[in-house]
C-alpha atoms as a PDB file:
ATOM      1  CA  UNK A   1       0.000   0.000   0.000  1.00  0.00           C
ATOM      2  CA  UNK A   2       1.065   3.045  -0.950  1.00  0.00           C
ATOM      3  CA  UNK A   3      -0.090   5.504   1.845  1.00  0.00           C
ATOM      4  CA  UNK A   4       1.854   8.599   0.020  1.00  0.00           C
ATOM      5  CA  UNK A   5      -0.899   8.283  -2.227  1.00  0.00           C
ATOM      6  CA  UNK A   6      -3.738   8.346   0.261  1.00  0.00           C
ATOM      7  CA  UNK A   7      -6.378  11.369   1.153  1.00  0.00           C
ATOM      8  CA  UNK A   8      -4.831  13.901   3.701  1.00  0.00           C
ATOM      9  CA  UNK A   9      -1.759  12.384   4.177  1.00  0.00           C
ATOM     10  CA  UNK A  10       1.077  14.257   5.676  1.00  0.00           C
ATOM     11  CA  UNK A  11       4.705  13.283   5.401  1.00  0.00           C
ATOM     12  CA  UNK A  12       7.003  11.990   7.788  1.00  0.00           C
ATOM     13  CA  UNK A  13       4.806  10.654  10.061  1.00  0.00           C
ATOM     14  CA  UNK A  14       4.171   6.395  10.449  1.00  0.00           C
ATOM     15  CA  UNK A  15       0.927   5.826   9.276  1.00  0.00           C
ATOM     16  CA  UNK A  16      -0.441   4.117  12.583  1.00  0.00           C
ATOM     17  CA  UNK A  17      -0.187   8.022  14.028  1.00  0.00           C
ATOM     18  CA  UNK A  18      -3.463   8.436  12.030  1.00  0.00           C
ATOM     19  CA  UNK A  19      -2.349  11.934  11.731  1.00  0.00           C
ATOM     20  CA  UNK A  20      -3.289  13.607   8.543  1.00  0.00           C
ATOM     21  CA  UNK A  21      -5.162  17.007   7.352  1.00  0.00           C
ATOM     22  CA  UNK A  22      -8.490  17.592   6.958  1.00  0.00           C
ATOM     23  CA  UNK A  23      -7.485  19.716   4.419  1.00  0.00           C
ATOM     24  CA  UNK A  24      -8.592  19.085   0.348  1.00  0.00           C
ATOM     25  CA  UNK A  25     -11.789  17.749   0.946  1.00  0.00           C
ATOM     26  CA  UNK A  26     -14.422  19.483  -1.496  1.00  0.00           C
ATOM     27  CA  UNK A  27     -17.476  20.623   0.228  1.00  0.00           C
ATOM     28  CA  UNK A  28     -21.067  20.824  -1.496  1.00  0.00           C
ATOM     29  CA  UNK A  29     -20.979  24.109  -2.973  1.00  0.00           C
ATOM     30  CA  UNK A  30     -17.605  23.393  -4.400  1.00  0.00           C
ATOM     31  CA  UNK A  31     -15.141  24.919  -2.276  1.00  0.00           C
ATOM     32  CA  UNK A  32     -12.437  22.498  -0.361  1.00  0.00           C
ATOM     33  CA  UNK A  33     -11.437  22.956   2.535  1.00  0.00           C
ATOM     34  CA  UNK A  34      -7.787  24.856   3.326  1.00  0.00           C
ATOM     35  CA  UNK A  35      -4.846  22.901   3.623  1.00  0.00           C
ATOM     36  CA  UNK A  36      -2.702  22.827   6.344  1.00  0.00           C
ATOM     37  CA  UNK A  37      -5.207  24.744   9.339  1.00  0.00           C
ATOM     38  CA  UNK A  38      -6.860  21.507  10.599  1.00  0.00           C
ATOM     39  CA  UNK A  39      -5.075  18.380  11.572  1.00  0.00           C
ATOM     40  CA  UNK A  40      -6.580  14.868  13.450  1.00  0.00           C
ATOM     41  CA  UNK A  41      -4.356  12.098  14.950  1.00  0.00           C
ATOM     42  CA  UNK A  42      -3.603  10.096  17.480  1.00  0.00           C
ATOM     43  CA  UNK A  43      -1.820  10.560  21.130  1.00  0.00           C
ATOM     44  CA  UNK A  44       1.128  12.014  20.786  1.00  0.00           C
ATOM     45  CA  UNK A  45       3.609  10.434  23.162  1.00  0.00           C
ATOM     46  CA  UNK A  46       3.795   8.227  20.150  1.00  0.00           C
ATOM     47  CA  UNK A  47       6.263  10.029  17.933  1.00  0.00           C
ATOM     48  CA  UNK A  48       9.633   9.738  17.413  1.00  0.00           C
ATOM     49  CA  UNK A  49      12.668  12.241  17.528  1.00  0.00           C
ATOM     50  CA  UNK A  50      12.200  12.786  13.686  1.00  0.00           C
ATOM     51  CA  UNK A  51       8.285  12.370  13.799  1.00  0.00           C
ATOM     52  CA  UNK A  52       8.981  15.182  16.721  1.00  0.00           C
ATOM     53  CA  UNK A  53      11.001  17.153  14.745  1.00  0.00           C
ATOM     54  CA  UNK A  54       8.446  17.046  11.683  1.00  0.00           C
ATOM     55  CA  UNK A  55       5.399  17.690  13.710  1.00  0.00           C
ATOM     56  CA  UNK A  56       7.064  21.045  15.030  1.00  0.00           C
ATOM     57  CA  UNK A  57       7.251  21.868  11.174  1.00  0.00           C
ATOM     58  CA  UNK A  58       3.657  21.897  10.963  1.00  0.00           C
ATOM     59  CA  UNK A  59       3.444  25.160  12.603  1.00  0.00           C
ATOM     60  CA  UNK A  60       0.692  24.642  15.039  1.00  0.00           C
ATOM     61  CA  UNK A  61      -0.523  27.105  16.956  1.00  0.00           C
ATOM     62  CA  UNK A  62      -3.031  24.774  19.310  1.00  0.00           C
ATOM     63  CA  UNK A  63      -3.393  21.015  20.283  1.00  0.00           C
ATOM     64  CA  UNK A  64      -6.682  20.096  21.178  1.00  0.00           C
ATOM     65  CA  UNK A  65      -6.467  16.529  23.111  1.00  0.00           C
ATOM     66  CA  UNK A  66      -9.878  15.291  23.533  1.00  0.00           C
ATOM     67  CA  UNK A  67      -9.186  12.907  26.237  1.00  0.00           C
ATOM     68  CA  UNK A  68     -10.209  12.634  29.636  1.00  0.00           C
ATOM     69  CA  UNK A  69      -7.678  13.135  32.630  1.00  0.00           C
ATOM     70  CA  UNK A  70      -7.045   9.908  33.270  1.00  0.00           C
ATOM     71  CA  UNK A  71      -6.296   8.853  29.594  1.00  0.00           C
ATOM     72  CA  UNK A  72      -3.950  12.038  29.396  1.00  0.00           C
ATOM     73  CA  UNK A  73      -2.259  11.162  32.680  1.00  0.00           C
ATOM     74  CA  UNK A  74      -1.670   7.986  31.604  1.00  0.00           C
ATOM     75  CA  UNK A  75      -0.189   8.753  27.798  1.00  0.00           C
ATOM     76  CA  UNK A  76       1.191  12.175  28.376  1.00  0.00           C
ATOM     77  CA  UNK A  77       1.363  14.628  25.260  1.00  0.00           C
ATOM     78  CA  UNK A  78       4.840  16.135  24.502  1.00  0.00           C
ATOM     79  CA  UNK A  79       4.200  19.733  25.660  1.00  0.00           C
ATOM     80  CA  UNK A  80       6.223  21.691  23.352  1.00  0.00           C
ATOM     81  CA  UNK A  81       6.563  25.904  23.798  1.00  0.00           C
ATOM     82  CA  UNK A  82       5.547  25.945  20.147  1.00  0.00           C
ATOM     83  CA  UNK A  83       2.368  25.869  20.472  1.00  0.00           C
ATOM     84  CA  UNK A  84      -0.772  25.846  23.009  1.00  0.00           C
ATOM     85  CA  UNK A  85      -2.024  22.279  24.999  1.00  0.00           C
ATOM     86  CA  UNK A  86      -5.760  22.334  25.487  1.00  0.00           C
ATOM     87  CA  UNK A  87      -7.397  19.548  27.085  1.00  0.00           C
ATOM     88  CA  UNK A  88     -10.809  19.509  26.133  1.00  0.00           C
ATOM     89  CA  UNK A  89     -12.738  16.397  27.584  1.00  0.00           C
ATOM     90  CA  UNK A  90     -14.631  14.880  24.972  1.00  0.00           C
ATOM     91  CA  UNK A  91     -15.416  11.300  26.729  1.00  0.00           C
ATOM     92  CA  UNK A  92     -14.068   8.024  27.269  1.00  0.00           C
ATOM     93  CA  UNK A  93     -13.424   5.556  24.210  1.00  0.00           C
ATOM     94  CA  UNK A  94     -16.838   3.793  23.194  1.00  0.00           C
ATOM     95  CA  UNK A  95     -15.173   0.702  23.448  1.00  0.00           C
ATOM     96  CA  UNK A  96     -15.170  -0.779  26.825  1.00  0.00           C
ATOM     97  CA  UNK A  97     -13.375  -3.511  28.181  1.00  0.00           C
ATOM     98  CA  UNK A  98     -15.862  -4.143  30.219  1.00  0.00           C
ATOM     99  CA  UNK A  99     -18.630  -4.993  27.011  1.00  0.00           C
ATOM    100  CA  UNK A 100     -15.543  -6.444  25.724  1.00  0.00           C
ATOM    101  CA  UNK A 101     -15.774  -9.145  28.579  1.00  0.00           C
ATOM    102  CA  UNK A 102     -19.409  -9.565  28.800  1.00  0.00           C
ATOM    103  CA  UNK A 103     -20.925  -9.054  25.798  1.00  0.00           C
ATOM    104  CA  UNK A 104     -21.728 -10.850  22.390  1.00  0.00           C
ATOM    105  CA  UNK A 105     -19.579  -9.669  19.419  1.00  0.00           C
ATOM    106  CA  UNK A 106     -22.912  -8.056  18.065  1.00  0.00           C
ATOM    107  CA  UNK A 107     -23.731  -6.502  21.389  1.00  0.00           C
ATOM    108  CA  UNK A 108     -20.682  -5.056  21.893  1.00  0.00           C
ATOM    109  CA  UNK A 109     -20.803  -3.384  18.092  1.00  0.00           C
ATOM    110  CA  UNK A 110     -24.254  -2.320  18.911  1.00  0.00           C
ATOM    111  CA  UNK A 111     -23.498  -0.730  22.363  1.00  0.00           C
ATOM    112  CA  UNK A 112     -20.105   0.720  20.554  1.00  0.00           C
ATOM    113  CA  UNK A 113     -22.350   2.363  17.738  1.00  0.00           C
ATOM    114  CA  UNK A 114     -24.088   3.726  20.494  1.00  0.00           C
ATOM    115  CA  UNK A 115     -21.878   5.396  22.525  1.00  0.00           C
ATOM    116  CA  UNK A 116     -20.200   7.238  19.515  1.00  0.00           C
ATOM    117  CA  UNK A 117     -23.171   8.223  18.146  1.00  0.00           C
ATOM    118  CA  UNK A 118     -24.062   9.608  21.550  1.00  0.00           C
ATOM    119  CA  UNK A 119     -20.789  11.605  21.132  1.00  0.00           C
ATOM    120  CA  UNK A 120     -22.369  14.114  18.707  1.00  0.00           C
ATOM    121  CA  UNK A 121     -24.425  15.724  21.644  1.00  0.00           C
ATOM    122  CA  UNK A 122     -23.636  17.930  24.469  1.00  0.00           C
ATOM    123  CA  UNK A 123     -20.188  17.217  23.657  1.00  0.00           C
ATOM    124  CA  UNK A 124     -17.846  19.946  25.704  1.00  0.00           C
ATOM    125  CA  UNK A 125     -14.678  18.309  24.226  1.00  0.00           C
ATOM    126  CA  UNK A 126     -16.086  19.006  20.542  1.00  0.00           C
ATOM    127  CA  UNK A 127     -17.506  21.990  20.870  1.00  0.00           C
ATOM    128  CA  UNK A 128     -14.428  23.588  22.563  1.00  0.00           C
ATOM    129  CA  UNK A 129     -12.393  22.417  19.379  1.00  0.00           C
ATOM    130  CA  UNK A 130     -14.782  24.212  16.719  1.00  0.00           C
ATOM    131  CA  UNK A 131     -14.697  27.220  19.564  1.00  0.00           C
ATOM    132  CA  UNK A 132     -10.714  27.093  19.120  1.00  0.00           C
ATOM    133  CA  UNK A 133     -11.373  26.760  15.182  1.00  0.00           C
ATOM    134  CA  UNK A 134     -13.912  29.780  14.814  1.00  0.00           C
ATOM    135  CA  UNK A 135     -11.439  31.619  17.129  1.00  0.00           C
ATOM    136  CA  UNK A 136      -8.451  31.472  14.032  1.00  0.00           C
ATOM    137  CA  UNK A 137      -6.371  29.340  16.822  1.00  0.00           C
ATOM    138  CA  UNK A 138      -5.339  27.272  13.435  1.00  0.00           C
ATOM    139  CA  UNK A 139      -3.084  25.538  12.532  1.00  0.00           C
ATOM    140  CA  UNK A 140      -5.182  22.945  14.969  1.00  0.00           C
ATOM    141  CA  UNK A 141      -4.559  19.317  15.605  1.00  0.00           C
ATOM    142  CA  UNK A 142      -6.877  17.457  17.602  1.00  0.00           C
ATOM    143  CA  UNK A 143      -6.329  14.070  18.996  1.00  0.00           C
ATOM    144  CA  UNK A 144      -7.762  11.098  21.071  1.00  0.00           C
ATOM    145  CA  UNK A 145      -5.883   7.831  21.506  1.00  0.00           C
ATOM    146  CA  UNK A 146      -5.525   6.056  18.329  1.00  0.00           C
ATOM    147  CA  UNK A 147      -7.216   8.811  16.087  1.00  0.00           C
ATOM    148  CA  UNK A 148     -10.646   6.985  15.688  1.00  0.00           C
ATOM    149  CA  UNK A 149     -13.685   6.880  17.230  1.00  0.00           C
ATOM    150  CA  UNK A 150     -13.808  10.595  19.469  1.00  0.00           C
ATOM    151  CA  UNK A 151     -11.607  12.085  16.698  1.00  0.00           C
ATOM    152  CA  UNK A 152     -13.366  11.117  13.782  1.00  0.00           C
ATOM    153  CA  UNK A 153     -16.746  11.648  15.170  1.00  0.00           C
ATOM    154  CA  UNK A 154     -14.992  15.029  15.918  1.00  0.00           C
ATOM    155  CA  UNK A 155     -13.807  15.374  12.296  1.00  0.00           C
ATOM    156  CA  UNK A 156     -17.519  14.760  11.135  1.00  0.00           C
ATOM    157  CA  UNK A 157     -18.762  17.534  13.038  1.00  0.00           C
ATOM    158  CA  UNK A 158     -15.895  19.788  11.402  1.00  0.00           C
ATOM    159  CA  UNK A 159     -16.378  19.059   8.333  1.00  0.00           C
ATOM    160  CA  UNK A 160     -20.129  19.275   8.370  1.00  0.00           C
ATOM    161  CA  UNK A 161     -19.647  23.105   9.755  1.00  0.00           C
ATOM    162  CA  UNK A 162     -17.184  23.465   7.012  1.00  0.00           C
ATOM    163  CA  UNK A 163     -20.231  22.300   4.463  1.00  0.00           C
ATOM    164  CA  UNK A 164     -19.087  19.046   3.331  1.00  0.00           C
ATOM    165  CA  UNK A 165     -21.494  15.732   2.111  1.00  0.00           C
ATOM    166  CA  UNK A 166     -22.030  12.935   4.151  1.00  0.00           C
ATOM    167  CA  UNK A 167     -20.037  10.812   1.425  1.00  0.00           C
ATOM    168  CA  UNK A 168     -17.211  13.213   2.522  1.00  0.00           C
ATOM    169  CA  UNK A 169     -17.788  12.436   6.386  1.00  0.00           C
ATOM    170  CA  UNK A 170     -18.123   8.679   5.738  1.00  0.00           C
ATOM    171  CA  UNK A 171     -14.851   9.255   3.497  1.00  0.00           C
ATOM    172  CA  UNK A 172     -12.572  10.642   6.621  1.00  0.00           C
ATOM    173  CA  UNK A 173     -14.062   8.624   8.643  1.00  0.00           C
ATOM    174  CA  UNK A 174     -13.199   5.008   7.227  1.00  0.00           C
ATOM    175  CA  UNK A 175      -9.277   6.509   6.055  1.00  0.00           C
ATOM    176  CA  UNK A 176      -8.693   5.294   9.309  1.00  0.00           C
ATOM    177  CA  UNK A 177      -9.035   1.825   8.759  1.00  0.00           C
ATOM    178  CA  UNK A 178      -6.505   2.634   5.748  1.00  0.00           C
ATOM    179  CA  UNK A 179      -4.264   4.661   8.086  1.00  0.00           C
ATOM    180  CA  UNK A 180      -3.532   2.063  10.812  1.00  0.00           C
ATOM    181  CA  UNK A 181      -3.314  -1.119   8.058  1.00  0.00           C
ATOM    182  CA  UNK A 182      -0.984  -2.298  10.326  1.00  0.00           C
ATOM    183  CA  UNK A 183      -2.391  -2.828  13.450  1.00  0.00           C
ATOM    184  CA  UNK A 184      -5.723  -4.284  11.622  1.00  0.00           C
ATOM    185  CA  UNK A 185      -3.561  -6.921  10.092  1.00  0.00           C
ATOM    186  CA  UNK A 186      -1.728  -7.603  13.444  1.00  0.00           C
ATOM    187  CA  UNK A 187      -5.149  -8.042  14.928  1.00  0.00           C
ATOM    188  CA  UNK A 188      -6.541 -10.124  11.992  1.00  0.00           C
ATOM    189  CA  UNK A 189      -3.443 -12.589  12.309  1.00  0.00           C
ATOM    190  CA  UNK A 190      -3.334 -12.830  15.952  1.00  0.00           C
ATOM    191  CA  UNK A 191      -7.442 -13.762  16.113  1.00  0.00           C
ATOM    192  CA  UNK A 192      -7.190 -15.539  12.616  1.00  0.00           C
ATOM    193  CA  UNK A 193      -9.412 -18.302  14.164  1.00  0.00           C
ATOM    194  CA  UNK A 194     -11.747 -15.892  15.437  1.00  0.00           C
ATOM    195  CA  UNK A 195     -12.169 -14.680  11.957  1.00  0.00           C
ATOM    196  CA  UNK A 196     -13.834 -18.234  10.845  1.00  0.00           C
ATOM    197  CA  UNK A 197     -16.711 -17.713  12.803  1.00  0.00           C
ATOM    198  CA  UNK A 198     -18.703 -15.107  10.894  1.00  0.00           C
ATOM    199  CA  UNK A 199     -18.969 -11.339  10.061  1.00  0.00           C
ATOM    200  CA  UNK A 200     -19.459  -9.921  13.845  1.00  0.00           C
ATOM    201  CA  UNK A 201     -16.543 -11.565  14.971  1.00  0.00           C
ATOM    202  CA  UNK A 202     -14.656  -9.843  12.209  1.00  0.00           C
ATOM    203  CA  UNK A 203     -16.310  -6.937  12.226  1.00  0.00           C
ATOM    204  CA  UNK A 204     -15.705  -6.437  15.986  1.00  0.00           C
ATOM    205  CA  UNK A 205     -11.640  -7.341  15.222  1.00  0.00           C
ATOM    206  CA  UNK A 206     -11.956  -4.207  12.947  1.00  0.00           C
ATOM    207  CA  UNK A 207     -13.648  -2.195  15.341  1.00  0.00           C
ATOM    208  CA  UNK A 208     -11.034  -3.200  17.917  1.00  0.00           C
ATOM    209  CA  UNK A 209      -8.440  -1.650  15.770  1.00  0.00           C
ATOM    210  CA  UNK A 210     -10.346   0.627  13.057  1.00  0.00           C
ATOM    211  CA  UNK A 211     -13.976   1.745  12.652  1.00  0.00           C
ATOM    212  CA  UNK A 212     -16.845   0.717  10.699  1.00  0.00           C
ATOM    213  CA  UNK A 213     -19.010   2.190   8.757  1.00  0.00           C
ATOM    214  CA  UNK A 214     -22.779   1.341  10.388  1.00  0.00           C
ATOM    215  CA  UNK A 215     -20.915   3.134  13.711  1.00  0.00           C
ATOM    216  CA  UNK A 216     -20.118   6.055  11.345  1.00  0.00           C
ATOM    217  CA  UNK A 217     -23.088   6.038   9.802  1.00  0.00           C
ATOM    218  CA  UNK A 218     -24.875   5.921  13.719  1.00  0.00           C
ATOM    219  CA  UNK A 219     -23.424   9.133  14.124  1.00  0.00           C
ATOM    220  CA  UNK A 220     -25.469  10.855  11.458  1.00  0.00           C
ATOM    221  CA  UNK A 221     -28.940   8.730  11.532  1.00  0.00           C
ATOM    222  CA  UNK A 222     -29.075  10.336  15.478  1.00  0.00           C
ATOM    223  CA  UNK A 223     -28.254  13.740  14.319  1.00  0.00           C
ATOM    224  CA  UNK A 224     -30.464  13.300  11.386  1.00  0.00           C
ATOM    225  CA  UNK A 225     -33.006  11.841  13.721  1.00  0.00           C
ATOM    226  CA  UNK A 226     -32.639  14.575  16.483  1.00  0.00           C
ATOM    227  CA  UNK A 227     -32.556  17.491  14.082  1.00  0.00           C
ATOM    228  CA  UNK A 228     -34.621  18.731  11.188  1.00  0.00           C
ATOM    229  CA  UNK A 229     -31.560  19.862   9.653  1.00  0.00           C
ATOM    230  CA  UNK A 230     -27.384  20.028  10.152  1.00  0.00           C
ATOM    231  CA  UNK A 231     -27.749  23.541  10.003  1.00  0.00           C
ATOM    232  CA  UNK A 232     -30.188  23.654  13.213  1.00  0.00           C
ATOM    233  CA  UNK A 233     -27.995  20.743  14.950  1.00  0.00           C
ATOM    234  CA  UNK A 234     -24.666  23.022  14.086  1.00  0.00           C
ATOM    235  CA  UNK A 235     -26.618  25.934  15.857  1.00  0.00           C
ATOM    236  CA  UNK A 236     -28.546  23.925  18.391  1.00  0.00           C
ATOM    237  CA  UNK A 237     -25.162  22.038  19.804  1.00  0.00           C
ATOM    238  CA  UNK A 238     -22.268  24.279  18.632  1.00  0.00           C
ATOM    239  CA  UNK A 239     -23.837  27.933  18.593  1.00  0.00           C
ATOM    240  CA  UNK A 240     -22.721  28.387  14.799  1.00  0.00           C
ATOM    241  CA  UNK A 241     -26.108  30.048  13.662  1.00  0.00           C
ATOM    242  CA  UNK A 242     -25.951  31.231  10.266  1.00  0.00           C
ATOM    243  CA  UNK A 243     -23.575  33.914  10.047  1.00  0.00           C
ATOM    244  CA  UNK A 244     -21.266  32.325  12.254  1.00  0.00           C
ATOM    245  CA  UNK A 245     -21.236  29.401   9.790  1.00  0.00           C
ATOM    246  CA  UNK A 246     -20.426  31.664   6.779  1.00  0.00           C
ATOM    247  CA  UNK A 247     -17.828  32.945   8.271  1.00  0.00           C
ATOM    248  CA  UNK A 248     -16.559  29.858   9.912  1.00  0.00           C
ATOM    249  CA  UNK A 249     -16.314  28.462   6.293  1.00  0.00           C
ATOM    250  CA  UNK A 250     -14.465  31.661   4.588  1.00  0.00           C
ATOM    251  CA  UNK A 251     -12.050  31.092   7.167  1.00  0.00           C
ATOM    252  CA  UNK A 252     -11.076  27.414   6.207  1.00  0.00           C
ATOM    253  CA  UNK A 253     -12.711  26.913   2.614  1.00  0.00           C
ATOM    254  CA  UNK A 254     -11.025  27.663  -0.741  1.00  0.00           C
END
């Protein structure tokens, strides 16, 4: 796989970081959205001396991490004078050890589609980073653990502000799985047998180590089923009423 070649990808960075810019995605009145201002990954404390080096080249002027205390604590960022730490709580990772232990592979992808899609509301961690965005704190990374589920539900919202489709959201959302190839195989090799006993079993090895798409797509049936419209979700959760949102998009859309 050539990962060079993929959507958003930035150089000089292993591809398990998940890190890569929201940047060149079209939107739906034909705009894209600005390179280089928004950026998504995973923790940090995973980088290298040259991936280090390279992510102080980005220029950013904030880092949003989206995890709680604990999960911080436990997997400090590097905090680098280069740019501005914000932790902005934006819950615990949907998928529990606990269903892990005591749940059915479909229960667990059911309760795990439920927790992210529970994500998109009231979400203080999320609405802090669009806050940050609106603010012209860019460029902006934000960042869980591995870059998947509380990022890219994050990255959904974002890009919905910014004006993009839902094949666009889906899009960023499932480059993960592309992104950390190498952890999915790991996982598919080391429960190989597993795999032989029908689609939840794999799906929930995938969803141990990527995302899938009916969680994704959870995400925007509850909005959609919430809300009349993205626009009155956007204002309802977010404040972005409609001159904030036309301005939020000149700001990041070219």
């Amino acid at each position: 796989m050539r990962f060079d070649e993929l959507p958003c990808f930035v150089e000089g960075f292993d591809p398990g970081m998940n890190l890569r810019d929201l940047g060149g995605w079209p939107t739906c009145d034909g705009r894209r959205v600005r390179r280089g201002f928004i950026y998504r990954s995973a923790r940090l404390c995973e980088l290298d001396t040259s991936e280090l080096v390279r992510f102080q080249q980005l220029g950013l002027a904030c880092v949003v991490d989206l995890r709680p205390s604990e999960e911080a604590l436990r997997y400090p960022d590097p905090k680098l004078p280069s740019f501005v730490y914000v932790r902005a709580d934006a819950g615990r990772d949907p998928l529990s050890e606990e269903d892990l232990a005591h749940l059915s592979p479909a229960e667990v992808i059911e309760a795990s589609a439920r927790k992210t899609a529970a994500m998109a509301f009231g979400n203080a961690g999320i609405k802090r980073v669009l806050e940050l965005i609106e603010q012209g704190r860019a460029p902006l990374l934000f960042h869980c653990n591995s870059g998947r589920d509380r990022s890219g539900v994050c990255a959904m919202v974002v890009l919905m502000a910014l004006g993009c489709s839902d094949d666009v959201l889906m899009a960023d959302y499932l480059l993960t799985n592309a992104y950390r190839f190498a952890a999915l195989n790991y996982l598919r090799e080391a429960y190989a047998p597993a795999l032989q006993l029908g689609k939840d079993y794999e799906d929930l090895i995938t969803l141990m180590g990527g995302v899938l798409q009916q969680v994704g797509q959870a995400v925007l049936k509850a909005i959609d089923d919430r809300y009349p419209t993205r626009e009155a979700y956007l204002e309802a959760e977010y404040g972005l009423d409609g001159e904030r949102l036309v301005s939020f998009r000149n700001q990041y859309l070219e």
